[in-house]
Protein backbone atom coordinates (compact mmCIF):
# COMPACT_ATOMS: atom_id res chain seq x y z
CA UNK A 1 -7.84 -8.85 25.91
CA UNK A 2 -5.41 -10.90 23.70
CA UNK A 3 -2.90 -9.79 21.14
CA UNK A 4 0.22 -10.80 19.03
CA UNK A 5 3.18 -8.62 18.43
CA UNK A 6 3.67 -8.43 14.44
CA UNK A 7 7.03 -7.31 13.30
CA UNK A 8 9.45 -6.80 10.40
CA UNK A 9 11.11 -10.83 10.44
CA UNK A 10 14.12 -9.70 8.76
CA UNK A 11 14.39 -5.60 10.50
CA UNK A 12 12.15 -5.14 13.42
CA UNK A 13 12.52 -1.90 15.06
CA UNK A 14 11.99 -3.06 18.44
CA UNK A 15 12.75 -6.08 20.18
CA UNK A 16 9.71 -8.40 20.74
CA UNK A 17 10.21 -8.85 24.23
CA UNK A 18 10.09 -4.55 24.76
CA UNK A 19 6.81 -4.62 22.49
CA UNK A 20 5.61 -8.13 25.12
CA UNK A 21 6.55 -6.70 28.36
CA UNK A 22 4.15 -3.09 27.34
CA UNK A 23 1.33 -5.31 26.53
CA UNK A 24 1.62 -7.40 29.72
CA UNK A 25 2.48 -3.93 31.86
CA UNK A 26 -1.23 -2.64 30.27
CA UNK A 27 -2.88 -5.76 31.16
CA UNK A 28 -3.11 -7.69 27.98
CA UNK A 29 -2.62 -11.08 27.25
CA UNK A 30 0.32 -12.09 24.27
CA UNK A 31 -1.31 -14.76 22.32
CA UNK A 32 0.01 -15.54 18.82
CA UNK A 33 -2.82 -18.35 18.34
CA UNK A 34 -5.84 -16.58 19.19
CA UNK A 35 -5.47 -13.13 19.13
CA UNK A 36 -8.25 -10.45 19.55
CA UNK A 37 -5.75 -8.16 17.53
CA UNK A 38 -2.46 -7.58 16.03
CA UNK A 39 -0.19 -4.85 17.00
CA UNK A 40 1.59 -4.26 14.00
CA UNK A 41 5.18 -2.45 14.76
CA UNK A 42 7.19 -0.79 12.16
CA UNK A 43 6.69 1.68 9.30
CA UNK A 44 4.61 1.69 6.12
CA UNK A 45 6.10 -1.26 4.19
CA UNK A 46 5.63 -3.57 7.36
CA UNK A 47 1.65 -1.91 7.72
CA UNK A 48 1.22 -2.58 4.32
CA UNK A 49 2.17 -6.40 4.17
CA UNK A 50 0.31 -7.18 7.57
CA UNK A 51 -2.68 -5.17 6.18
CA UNK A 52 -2.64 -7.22 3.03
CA UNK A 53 -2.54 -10.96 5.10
CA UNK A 54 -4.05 -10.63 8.18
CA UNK A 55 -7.29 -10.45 8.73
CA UNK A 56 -7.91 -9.52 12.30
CA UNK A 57 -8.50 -6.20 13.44
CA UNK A 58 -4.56 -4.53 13.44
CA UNK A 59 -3.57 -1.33 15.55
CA UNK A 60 -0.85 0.26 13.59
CA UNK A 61 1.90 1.53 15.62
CA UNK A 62 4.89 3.76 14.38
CA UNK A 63 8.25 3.64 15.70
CA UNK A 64 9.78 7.90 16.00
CA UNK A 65 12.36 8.60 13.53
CA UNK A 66 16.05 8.60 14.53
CA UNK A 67 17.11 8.80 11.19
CA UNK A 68 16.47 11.43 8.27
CA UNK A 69 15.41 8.48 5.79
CA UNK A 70 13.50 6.62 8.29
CA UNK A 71 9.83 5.39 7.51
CA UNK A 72 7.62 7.97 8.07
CA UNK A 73 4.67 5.91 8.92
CA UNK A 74 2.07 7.87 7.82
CA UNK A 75 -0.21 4.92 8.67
CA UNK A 76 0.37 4.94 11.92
CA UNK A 77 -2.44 5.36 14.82
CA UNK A 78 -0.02 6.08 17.71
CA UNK A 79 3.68 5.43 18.34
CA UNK A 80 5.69 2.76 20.17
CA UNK A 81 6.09 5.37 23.36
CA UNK A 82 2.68 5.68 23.36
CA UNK A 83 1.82 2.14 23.31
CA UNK A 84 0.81 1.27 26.75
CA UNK A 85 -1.49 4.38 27.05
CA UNK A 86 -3.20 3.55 23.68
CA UNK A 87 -3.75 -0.36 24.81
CA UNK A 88 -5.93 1.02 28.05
CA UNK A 89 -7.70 3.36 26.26
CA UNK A 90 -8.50 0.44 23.76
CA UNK A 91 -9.15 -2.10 27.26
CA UNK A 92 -11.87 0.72 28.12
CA UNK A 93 -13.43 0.58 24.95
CA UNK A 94 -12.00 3.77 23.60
CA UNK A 95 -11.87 2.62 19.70
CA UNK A 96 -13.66 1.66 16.74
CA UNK A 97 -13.02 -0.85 13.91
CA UNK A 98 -12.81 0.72 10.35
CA UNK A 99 -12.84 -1.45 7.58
CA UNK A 100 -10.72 -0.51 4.24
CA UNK A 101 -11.23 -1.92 0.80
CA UNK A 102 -7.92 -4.21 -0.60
CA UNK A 103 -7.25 -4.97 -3.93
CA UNK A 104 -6.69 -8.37 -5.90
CA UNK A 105 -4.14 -8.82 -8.61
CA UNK A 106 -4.18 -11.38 -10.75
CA UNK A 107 -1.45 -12.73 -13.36
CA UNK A 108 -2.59 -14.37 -16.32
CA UNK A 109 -5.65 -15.17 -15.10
CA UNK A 110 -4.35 -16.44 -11.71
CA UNK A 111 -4.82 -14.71 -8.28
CA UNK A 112 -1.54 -13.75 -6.79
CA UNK A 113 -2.20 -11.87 -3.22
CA UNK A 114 -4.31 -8.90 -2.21
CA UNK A 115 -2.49 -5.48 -1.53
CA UNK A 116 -3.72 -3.32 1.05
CA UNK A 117 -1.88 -0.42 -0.02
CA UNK A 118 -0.35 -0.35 -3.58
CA UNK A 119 0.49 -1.87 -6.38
CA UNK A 120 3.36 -1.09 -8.97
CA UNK A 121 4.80 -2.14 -12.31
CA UNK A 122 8.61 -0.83 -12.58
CA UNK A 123 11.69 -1.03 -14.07
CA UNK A 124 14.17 -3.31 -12.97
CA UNK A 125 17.95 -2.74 -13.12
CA UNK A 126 18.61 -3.87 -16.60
CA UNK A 127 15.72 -1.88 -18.48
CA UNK A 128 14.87 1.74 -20.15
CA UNK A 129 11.57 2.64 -19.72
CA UNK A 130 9.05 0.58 -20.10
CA UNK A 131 5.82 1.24 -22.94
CA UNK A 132 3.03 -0.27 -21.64
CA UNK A 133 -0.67 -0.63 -21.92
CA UNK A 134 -3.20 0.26 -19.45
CA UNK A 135 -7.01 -0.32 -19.72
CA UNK A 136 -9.51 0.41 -17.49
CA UNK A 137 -13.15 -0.72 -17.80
CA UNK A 138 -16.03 0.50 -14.94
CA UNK A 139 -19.62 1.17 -14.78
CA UNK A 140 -20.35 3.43 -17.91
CA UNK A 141 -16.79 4.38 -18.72
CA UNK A 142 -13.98 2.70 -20.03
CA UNK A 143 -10.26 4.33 -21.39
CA UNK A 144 -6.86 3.21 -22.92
CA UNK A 145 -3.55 4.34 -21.86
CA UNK A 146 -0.76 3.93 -23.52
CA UNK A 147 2.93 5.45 -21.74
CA UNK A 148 6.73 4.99 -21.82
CA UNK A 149 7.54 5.44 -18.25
CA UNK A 150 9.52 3.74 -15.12
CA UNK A 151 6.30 2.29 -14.40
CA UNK A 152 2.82 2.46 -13.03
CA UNK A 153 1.10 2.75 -9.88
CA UNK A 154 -2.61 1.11 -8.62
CA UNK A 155 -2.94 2.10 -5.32
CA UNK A 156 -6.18 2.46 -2.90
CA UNK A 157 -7.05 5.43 -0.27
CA UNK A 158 -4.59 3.61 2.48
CA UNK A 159 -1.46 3.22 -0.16
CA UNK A 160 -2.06 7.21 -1.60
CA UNK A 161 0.09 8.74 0.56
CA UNK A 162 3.43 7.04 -0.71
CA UNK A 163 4.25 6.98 -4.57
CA UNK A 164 0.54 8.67 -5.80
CA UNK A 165 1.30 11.06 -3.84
CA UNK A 166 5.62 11.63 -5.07
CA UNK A 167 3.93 14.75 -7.22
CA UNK A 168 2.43 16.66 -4.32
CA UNK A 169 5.88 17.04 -2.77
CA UNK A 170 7.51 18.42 -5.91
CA UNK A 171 4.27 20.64 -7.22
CA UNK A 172 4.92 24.46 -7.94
CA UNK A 173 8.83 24.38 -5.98
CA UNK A 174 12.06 23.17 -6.35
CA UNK A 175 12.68 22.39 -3.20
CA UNK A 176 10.66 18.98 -1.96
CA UNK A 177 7.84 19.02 0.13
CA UNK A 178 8.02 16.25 2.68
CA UNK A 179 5.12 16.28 4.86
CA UNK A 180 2.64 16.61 1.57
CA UNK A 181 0.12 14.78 0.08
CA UNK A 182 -2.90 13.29 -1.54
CA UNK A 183 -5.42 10.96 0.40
CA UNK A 184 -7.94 10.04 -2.00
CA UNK A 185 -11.31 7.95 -0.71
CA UNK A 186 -12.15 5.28 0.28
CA UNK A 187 -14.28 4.18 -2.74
CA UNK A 188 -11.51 5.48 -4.96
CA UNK A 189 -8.41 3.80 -7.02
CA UNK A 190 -5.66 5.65 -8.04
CA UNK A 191 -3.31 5.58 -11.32
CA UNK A 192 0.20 7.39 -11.18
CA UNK A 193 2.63 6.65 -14.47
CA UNK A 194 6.24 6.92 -12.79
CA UNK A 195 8.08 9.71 -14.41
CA UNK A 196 6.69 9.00 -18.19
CA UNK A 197 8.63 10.75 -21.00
CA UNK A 198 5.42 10.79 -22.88
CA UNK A 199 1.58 9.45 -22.33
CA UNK A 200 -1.56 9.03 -24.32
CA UNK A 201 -5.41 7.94 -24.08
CA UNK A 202 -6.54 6.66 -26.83
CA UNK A 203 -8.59 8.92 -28.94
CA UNK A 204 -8.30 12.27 -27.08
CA UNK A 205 -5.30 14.33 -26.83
CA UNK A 206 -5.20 13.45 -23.14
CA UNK A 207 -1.92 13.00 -22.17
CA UNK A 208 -2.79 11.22 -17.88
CA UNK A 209 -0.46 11.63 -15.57
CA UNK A 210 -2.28 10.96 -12.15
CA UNK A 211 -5.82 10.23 -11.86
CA UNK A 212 -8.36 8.44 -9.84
CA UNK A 213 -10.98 6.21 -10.32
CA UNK A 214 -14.43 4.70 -8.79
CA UNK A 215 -13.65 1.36 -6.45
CA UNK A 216 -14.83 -1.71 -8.49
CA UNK A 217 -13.89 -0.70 -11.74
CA UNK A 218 -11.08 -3.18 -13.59
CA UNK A 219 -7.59 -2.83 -14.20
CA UNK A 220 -5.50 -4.42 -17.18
CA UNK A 221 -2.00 -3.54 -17.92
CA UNK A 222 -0.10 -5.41 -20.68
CA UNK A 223 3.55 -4.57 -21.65
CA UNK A 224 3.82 -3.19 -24.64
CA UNK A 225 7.48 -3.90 -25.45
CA UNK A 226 10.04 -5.99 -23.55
CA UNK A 227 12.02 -4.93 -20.92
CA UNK A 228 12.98 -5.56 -17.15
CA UNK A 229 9.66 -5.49 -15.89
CA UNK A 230 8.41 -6.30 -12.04
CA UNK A 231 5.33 -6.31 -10.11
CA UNK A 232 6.59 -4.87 -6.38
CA UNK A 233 4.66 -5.18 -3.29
CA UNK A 234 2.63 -8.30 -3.63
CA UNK A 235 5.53 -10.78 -2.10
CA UNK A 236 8.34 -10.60 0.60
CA UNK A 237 10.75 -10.83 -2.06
CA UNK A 238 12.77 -7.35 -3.45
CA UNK A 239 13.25 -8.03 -6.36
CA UNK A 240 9.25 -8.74 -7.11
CA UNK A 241 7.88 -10.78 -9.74
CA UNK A 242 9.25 -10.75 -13.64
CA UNK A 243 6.83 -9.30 -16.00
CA UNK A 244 7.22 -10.34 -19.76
CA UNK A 245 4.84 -9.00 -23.08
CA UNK A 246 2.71 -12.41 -23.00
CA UNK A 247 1.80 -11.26 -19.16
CA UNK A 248 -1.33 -9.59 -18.50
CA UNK A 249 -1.74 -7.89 -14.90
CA UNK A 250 -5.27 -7.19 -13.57
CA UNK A 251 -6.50 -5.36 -10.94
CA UNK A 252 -9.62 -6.09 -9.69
CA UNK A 253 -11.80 -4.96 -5.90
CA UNK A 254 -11.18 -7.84 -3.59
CA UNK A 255 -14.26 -9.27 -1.39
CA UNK A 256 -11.52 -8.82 1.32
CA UNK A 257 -11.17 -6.12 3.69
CA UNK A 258 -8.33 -4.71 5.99
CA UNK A 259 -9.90 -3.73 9.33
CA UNK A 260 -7.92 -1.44 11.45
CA UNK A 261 -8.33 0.13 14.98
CA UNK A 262 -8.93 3.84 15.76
CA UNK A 263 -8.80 5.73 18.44
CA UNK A 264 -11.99 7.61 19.78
């Protein structure tokens, strides 16, 4: 069998000759140009943009933690120590392909990128909070939000375990909760408002925090007031994209799936 090596370009946490020699020492093949799979190496943020552009089957493989504020990797099927095992197991037919739903986001009418994971609106460095509107339109439903918060999160079932699920590790103690969270399914969407000094849904006396929502339905959010608004985690770049009042953000299923490998 063939495979690439896919790493962070900019901080890899291995070299690409260790991650080359294990694949060789299992009996694979390292070919970038017609791979049967990618071997994605890293953390979350690195499984997320790989998950979003690739569209080969990817095995997700975690690096262990040397640091305290290390990824975690909770995306991870098996770790970098484990690698060679995992690859003979896979040789002998010991996996299965699961496919996972992405999402499109569009600006102003024009399609940006899928994400695989999340999606969030946030505050730069020069802003308050920012007062937004959020609408959401699905089969038989449809709801207004309106919030002053550091933002909002659209994520799907693979991206719920990072900042959807921020609340599940501060619930009902004052001490944090590292290891929990929220996995929501696969035909789900959730929507997290970032810390919001105040929310409302139009017409109730709802005031949303976090919520989900059926796959498929349609996503608009629309700034409400200016401020130092970016859309994270749909481009290489830090510092994201800058969001103005005129901009309208939509969130939409994408015909695109992520297809991963799993261990049986």
């Amino acid at each position: 069998m063939r495979a690439v090596i896919l790493l962070d370009p900019v901080r890899p946490k291995v070299s690409p000759e260790d991650a080359i020699k294990i694949i060789k020492d299992a009996g694979w093949i390292h070919d970038s140009k017609r791979p049967d799979l990618g071997i994605v190496i890293g953390g979350d943020g690195i499984f997320s943009y790989y998950g979003r552009v690739r569209k080969i089957p990817l095995l997700f493989v975690g690096v262990r933690r040397t640091k305290p504020i290390e990824s975690k990797a909770y995306l991870a099927e098996a770790y970098f120590d484990e690698l060679e095992d995992v690859l003979k197991r896979i040789k002998d037919g010991s996996y299965k392909i699961m496919e996972h739903n992405r999402l499109a986001v569009f600006l102003n009418d024009k399609r940006l990128s899928d994400v695989f994971t999340d999606v969030y609106l946030e505050r730069g460095l020069n802003s308050n909070c920012l007062r937004y509107k959020l609408e959401v339109k699905g089969e038989g439903f449809s709801f207004i939000d309106f919030a002053i918060s550091n933002g909002v999160v659209v994520t799907t079932s693979a991206g719920s375990t990072g900042y959807f699920s921020s609340l599940d590790r501060i619930k009902g103690d004052p001490r944090l909760k590292i290891d929990a969270y929220t996995r929501i399914k696969e035909d789900q969407v959730g929507i997290y408002h970032i810390l919001p000094t105040y929310t409302i849904r139009e017409g109730t006396n709802e005031h949303p925090l976090r919520y989900i929502i059926p796959y498929g339905s349609e996503i608009r959010i629309r700034l409400a007031r200016e401020g130092d608004a970016r859309l994270y985690n749909i481009t290489r770049s830090p510092r994201g994209i800058r969001i103005g009042k005129e901009d309208v953000i939509e969130v939409k299923a994408s015909e695109e799936k992520t297809r991963l490998i799993r261990l049986i």
